[in-house]
Protein backbone atom coordinates (compact mmCIF):
# COMPACT_ATOMS: atom_id res chain seq x y z
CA UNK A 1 0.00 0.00 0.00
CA UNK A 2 1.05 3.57 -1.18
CA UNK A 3 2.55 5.72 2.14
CA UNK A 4 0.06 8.88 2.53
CA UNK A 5 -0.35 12.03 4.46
CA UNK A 6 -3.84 13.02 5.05
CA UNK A 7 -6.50 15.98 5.91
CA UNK A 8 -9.33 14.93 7.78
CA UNK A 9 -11.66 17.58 8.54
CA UNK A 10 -15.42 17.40 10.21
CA UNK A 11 -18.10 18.70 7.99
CA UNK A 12 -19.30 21.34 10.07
CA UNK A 13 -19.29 24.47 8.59
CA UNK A 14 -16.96 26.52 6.31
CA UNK A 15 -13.50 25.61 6.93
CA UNK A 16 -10.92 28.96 8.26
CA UNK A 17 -8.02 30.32 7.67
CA UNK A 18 -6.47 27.88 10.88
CA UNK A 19 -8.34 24.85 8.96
CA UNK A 20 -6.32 26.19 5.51
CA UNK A 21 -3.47 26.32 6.69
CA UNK A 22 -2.91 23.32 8.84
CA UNK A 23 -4.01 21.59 5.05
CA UNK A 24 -1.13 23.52 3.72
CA UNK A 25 1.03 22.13 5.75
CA UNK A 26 -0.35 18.46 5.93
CA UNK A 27 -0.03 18.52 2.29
CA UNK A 28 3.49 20.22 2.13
CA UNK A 29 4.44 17.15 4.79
CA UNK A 30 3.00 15.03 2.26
CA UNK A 31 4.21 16.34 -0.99
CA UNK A 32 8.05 16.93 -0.02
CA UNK A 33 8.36 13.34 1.33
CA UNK A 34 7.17 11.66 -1.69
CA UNK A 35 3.73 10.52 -0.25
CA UNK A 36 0.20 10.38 -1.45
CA UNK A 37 -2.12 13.28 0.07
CA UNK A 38 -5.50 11.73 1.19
CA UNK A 39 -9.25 13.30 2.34
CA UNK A 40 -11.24 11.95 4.79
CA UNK A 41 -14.41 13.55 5.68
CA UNK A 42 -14.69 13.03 9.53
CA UNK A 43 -18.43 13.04 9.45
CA UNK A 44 -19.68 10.55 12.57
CA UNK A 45 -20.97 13.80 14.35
CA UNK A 46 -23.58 16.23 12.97
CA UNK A 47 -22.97 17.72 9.34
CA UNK A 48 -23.78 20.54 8.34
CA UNK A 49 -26.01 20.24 5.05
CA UNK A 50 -23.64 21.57 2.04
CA UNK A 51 -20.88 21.72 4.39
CA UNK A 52 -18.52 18.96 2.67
CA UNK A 53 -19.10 20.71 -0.79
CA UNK A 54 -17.98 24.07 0.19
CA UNK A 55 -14.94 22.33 1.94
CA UNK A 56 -13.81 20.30 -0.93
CA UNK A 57 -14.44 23.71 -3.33
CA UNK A 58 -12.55 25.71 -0.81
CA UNK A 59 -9.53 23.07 -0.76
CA UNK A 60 -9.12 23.32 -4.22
CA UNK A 61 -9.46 26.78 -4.69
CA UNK A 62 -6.04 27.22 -2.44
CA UNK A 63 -4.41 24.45 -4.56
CA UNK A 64 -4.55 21.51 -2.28
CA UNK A 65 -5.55 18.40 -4.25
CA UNK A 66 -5.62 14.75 -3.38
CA UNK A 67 -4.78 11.63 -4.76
CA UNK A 68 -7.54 9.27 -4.41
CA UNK A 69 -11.50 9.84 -3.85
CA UNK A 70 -13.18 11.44 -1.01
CA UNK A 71 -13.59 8.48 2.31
CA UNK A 72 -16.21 9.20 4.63
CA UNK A 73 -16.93 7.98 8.36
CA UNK A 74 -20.37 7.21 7.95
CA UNK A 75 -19.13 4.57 5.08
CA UNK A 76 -17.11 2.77 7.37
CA UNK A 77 -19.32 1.51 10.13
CA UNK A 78 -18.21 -2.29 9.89
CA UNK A 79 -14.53 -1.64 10.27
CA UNK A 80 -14.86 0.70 13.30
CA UNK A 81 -17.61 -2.52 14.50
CA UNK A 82 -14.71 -5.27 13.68
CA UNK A 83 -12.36 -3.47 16.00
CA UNK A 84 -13.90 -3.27 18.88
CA UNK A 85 -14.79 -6.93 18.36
CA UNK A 86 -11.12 -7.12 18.08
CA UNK A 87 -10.53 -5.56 21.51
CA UNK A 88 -13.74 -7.52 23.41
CA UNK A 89 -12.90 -10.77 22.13
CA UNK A 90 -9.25 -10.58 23.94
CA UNK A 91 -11.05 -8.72 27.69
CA UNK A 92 -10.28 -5.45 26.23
CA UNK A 93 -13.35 -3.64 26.39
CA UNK A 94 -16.10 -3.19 29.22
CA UNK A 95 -19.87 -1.57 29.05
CA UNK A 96 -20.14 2.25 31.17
CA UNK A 97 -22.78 3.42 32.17
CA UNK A 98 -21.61 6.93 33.56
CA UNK A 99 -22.83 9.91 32.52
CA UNK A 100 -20.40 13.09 31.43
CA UNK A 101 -21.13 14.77 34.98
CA UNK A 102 -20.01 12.11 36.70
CA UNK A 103 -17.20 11.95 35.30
CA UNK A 104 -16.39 15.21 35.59
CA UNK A 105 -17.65 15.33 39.14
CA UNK A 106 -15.70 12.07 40.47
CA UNK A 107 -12.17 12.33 42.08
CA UNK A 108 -9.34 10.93 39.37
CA UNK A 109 -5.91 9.66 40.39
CA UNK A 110 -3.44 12.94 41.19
CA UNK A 111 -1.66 12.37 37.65
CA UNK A 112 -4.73 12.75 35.51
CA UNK A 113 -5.95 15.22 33.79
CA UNK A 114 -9.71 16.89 34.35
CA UNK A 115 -12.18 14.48 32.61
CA UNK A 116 -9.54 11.76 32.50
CA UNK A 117 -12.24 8.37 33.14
CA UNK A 118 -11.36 7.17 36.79
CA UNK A 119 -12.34 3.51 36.07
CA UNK A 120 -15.69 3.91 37.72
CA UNK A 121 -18.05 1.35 35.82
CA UNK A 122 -14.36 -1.04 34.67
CA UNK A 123 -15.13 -3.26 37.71
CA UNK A 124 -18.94 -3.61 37.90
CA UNK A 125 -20.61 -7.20 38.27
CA UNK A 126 -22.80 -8.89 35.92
CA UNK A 127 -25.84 -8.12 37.52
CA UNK A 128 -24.28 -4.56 38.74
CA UNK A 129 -24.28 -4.20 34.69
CA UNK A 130 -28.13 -5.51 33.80
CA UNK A 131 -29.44 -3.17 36.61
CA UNK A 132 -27.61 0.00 35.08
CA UNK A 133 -28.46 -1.41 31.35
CA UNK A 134 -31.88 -1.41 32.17
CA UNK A 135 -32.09 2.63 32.90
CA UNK A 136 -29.25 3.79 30.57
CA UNK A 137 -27.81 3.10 27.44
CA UNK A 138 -24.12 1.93 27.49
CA UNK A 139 -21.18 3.61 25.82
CA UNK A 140 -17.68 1.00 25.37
CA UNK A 141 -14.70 2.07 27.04
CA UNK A 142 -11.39 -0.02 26.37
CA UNK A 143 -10.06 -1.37 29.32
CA UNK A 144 -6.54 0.20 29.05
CA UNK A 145 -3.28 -1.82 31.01
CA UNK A 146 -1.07 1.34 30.60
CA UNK A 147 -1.63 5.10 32.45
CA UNK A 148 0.58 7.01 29.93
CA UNK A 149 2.15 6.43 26.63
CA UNK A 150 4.56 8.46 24.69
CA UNK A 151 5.01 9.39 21.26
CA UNK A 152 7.86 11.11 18.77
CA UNK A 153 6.19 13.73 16.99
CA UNK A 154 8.48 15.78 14.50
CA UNK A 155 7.98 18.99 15.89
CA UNK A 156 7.38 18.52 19.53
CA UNK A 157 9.46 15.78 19.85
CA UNK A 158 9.33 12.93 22.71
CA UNK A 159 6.23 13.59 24.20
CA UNK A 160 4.40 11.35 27.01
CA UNK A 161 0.49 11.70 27.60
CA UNK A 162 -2.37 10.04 30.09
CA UNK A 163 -3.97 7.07 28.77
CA UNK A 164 -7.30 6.60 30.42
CA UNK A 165 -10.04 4.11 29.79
CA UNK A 166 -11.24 6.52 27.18
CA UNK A 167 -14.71 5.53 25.17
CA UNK A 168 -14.50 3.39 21.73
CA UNK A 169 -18.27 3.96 21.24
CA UNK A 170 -20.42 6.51 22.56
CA UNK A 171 -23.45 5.61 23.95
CA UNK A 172 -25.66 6.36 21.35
CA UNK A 173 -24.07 4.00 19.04
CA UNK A 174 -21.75 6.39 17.26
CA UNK A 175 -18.15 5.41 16.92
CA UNK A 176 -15.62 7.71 19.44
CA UNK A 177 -13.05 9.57 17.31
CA UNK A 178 -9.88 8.03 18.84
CA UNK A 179 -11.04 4.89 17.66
CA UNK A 180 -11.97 5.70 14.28
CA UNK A 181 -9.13 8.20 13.53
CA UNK A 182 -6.96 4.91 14.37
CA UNK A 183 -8.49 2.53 11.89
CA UNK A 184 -8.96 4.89 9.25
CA UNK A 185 -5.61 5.84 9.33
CA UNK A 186 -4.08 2.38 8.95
CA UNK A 187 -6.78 1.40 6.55
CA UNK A 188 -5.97 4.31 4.06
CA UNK A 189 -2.13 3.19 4.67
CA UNK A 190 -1.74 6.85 6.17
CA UNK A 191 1.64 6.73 7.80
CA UNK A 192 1.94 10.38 8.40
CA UNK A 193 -0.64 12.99 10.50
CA UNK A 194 -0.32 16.18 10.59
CA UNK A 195 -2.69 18.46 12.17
CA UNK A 196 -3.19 20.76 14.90
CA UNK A 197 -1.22 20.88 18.00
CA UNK A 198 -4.25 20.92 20.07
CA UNK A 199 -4.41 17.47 19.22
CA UNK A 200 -1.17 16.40 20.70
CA UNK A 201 -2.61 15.68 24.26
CA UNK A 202 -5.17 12.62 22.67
CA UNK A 203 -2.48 11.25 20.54
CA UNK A 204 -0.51 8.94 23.22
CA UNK A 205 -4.07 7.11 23.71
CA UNK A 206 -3.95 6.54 19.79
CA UNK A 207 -0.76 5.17 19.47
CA UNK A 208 -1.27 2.86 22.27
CA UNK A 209 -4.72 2.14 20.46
CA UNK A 210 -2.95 1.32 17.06
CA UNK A 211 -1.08 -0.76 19.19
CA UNK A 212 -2.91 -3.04 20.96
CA UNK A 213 -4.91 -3.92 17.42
CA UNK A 214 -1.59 -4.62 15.58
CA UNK A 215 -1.74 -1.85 13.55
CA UNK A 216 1.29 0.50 12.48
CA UNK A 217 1.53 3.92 14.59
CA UNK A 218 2.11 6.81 12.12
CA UNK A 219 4.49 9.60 12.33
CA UNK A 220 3.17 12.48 13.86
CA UNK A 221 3.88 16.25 13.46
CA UNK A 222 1.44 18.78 15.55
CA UNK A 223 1.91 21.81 13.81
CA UNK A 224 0.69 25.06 15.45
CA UNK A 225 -2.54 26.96 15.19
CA UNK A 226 -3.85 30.34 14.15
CA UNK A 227 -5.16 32.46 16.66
CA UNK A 228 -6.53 36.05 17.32
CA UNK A 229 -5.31 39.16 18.93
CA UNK A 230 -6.25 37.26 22.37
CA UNK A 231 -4.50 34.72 21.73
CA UNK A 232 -7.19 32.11 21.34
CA UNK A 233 -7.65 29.68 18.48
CA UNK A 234 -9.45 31.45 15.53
CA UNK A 235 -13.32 30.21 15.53
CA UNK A 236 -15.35 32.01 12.51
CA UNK A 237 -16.68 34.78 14.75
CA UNK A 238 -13.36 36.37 14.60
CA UNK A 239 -14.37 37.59 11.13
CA UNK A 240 -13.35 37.55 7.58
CA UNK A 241 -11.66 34.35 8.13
CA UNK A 242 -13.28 32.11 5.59
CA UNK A 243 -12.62 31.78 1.46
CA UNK A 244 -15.89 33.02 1.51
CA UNK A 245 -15.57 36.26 4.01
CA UNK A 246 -12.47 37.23 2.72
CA UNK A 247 -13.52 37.22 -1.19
CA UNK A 248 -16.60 39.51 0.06
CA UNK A 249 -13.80 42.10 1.39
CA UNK A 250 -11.81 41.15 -2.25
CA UNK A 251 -9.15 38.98 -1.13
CA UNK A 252 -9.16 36.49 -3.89
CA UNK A 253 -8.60 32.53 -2.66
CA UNK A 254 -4.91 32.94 -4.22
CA UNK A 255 -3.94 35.72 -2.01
CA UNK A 256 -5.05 33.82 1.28
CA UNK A 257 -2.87 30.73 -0.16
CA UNK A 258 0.13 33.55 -0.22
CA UNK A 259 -0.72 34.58 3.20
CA UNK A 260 -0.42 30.89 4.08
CA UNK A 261 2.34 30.68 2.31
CA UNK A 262 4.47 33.40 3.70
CA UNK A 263 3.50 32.71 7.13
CA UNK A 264 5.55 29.49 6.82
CA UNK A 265 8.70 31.62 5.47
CA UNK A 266 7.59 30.10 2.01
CA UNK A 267 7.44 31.56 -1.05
CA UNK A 268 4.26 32.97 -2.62
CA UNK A 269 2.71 31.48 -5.40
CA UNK A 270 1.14 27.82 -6.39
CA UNK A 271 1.78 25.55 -3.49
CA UNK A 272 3.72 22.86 -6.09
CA UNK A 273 6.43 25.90 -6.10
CA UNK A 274 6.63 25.80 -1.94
CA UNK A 275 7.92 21.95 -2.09
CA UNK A 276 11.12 22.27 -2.57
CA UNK A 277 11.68 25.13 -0.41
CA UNK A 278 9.94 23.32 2.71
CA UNK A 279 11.45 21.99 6.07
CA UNK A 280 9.83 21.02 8.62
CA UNK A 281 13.10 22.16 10.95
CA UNK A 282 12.55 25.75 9.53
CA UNK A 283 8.73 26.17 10.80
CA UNK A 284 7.47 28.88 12.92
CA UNK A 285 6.79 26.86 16.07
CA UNK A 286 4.41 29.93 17.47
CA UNK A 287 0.79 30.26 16.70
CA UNK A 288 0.15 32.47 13.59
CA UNK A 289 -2.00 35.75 15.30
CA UNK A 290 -4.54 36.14 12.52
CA UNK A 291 -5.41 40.37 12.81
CA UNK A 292 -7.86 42.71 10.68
CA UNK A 293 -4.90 44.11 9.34
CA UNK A 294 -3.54 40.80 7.74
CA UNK A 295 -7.14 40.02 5.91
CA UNK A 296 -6.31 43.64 3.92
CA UNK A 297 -6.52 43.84 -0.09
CA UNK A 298 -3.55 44.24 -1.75
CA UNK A 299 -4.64 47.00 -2.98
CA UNK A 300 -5.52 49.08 0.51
């Protein structure tokens, strides 16, 4: 199977400048090391109606292009099912029946962070379990053997991160990301992710995932976000920060691809161009502080 970098995105809305540019850069990853660059709609949460369209015109508009057609979630039901089979067959999985304020509300060991699943429901009896079935639907947790688990990532290097019990299926039937982000990967022969740094923290509990189903752990490179003047991760109520917005105030989709571009100390101009002049040993390892003055025209 071809080696791949990917973009995974969640149809929810109109993808940002922070979205853009972290598919810049998964596709500059890609590109410079000789791999296929793959799209996966993440779509197991609620859609937005139209949303994957404008995504996938948006994408294109800024010259990233893929090799191979469009996978979505929602297609993949049976592998995410024949995992967790996988896990349960071998004592690797247990039914929980708590509910997110519980878990928020009960005491975790000292190392763990807030949220982290303190094992409430991982020793329950047989009939402990048909009593709490019989008032509450039950989401899968993986019955984990390890409380941390570390990971090289290209940019952040060694890193080690809590492994809890975390969920494989939600309680309303829907498959838990860090499960299906897992299987995907390895099933698309995606040996490379890069995306956001905010999801460094969750990736120790994928590795160890990949792992214990005997599938290959990729190489990793968190790569940081854009932000506003605060300081906080650009959302799309910071403004022109969509393909769309920005057009309205005439910035042109190939101008925000040059702002992408020089924002990584690359050159302006069709992304094909940047790939010989990228390193990932040269990137700005701050945030990128996205300001009213850098969504200007040209022209102003």
């Amino acid at each position: 199977m071809t080696s791949a970098g990917r973009f995974a995105p969640s149809p929810s809305g109109e993808l940002h400048i922070g979205n853009l540019r972290t598919a810049v850069l998964a596709w500059l990853f890609a590109k410079s090391t000789g791999r296929d660059f793959l799209l996966r709609v993440e779509d197991l949460d609620r859609a937005r109606s139209g949303a994957e369209a404008e995504q996938l015109r948006d994408l294109e508009a800024i010259g990233v292009t893929w090799d191979a057609a469009v996978v979505r979630q929602t297609e993949r039901a049976p592998l995410y099912a024949e995992a967790i089979d996988r896990l349960t067959a071998v004592g690797r999985t247990y039914e929980c029946f708590c509910t997110r304020r519980e878990i928020q509300e009960a005491p975790s060991a000292p190392h763990a962070p807030q949220g982290a699943y303190p094992g409430t429901c991982r020793r329950l009896s047989d009939a402990e379990r048909g009593i709490r079935r019989a008032s509450r639907p039950a989401s899968i947790r993986l019955r984990s053997d390890v409380q941390e688990w570390a990971v090289e990532d290209q940019l952040h290097g060694h890193y080690v991160g809590v492994v809890d019990d975390f969920v494989l299926r939600r309680n309303d039937g829907v498959t838990a990301y860090n499960l299906a982000v897992v299987v995907d990967d390895a099933a698309q022969g995606i040996d490379q992710v890069v995306r956001g740094d905010d999801l460094l923290p969750s990736t120790p509990r994928q590795a160890y995932l990949a792992t214990l189903l005997g599938l290959p752990v990729p190489e990793y490179a968190h790569v940081p976000l854009v932000v506003n003047h605060d300081g906080v991760r650009l959302a799309k109520r910071d403004g022109a920060v969509t393909l769309g917005d920005l057009a309205a105030v005439g910035i042109p989709a190939s101008q925000v691809r040059d702002l992408i571009l020089t924002s990584l100390g690359l050159p302006a101009g069709p992304l094909e161009d940047a790939v010989e002049f990228f390193a990932p040993q040269t990137l700005p390892r701050e945030p990128w502080v996205w300001t009213a003055s850098a969504a200007k025209p040209a022209s102003t």
